[in-house]
N, C-alpha and C. Protein backbone atom coordinates (compact mmCIF):
# COMPACT_ATOMS: atom_id res chain seq x y z
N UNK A 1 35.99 -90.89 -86.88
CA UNK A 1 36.28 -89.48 -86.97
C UNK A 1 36.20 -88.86 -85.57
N UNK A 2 37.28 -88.55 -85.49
CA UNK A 2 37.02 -87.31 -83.85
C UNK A 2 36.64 -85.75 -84.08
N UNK A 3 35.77 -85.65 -83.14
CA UNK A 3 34.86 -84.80 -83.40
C UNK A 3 35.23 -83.52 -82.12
N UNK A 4 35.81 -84.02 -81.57
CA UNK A 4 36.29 -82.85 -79.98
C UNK A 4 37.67 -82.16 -80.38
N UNK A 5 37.46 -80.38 -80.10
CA UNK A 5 37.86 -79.63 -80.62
C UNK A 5 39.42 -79.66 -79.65
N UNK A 6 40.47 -79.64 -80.15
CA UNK A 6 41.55 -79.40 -79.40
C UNK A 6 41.22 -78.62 -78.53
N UNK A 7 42.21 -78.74 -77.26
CA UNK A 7 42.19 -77.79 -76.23
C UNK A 7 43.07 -76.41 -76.25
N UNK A 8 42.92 -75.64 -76.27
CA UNK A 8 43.70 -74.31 -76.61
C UNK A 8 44.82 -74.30 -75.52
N UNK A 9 45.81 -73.30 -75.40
CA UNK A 9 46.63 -73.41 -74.35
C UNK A 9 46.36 -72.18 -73.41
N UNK A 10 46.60 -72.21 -72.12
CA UNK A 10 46.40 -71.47 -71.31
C UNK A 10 46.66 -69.87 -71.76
N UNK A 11 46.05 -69.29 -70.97
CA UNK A 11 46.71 -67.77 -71.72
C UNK A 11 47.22 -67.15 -70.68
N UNK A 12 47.78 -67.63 -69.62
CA UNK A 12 48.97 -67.16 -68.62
C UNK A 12 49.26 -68.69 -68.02
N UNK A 13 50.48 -68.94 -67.29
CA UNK A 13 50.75 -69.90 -67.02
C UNK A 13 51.85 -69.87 -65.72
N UNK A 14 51.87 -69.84 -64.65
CA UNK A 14 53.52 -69.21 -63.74
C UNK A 14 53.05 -70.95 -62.75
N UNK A 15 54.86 -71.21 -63.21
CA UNK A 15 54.94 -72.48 -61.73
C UNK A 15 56.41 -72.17 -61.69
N UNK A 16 56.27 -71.68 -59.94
CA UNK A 16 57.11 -71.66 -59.28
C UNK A 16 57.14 -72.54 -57.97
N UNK A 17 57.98 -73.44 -58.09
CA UNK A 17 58.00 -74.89 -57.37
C UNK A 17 56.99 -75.88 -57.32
N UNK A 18 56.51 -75.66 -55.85
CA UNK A 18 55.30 -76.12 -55.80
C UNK A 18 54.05 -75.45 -56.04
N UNK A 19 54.31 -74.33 -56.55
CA UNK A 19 53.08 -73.46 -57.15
C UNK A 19 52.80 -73.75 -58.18
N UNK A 20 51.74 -73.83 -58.47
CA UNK A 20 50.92 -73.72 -60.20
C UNK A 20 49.92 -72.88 -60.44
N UNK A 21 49.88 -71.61 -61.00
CA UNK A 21 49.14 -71.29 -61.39
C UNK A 21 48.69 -70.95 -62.79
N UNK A 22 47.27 -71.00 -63.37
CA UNK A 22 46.61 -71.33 -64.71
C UNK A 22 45.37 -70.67 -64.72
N UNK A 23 45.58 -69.58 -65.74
CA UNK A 23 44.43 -68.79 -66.14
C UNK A 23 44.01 -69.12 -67.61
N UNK A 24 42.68 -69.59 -67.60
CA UNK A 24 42.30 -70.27 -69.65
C UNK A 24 42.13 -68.94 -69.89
N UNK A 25 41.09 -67.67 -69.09
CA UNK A 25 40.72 -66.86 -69.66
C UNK A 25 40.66 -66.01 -69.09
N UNK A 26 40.80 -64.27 -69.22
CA UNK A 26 41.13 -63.39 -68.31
C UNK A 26 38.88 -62.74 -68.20
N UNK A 27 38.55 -62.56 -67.06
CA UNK A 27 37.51 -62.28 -66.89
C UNK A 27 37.27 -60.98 -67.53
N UNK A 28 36.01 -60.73 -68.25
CA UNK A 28 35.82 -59.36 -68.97
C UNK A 28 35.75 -57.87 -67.59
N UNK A 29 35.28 -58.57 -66.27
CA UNK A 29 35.15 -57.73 -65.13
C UNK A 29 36.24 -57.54 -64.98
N UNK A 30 36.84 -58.48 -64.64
CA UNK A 30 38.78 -57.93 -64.32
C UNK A 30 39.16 -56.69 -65.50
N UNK A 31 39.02 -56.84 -66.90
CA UNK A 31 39.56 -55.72 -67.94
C UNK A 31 38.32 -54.49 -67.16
N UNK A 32 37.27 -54.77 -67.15
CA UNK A 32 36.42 -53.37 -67.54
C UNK A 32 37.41 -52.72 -65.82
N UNK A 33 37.40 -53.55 -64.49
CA UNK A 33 38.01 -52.71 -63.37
C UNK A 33 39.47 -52.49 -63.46
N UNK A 34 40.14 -53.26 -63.92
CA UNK A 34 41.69 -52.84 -65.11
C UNK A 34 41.76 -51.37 -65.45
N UNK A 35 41.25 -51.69 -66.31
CA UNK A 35 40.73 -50.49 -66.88
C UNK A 35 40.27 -48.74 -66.56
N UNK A 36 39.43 -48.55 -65.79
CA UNK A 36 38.28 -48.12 -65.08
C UNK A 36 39.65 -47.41 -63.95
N UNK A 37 40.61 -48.14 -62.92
CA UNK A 37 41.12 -48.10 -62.18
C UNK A 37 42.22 -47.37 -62.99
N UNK A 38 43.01 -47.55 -64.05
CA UNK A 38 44.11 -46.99 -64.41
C UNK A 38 43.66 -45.60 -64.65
N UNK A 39 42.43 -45.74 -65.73
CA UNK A 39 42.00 -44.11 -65.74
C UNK A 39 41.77 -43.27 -64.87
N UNK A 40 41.44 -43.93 -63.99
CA UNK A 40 41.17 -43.18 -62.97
C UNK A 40 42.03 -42.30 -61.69
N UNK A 41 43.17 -43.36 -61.79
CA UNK A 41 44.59 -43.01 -61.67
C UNK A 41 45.43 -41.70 -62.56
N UNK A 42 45.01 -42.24 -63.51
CA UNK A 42 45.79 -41.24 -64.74
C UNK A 42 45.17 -40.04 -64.20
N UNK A 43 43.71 -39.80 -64.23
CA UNK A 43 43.14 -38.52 -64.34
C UNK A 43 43.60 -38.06 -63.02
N UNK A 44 43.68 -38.22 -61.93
CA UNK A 44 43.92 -38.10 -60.58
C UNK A 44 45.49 -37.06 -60.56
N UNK A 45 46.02 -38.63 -61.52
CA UNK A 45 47.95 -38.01 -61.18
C UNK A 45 47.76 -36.65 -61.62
N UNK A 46 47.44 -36.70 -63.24
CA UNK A 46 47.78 -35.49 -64.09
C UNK A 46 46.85 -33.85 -63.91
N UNK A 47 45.60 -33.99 -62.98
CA UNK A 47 45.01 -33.02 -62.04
C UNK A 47 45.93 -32.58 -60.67
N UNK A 48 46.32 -32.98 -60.78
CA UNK A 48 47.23 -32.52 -59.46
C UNK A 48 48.29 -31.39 -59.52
């Protein structure tokens, strides 16, 4: 019986030539400054 869980597939994936790039998982810091940065934008534009 095999007991090892399939491997999921990447959740972004870009190859352009000799480039490869591979993200499994997007960092929760990257969303919360994502995030954080757009609002902060928004509030900025629409004060103006």
């Amino acid at each position: 019986m095999n007991s090892r869980r399939p491997v999921p597939p990447p959740y972004f994936e870009l190859r352009l030539g000799p480039l490869h790039v591979t993200v499994q998982r997007i960092p929760a810091w990257l969303i919360t400054l994502t995030t954080t940065a757009i609002g902060s934008g928004t509030a900025w534009w629409t004060s103006r």
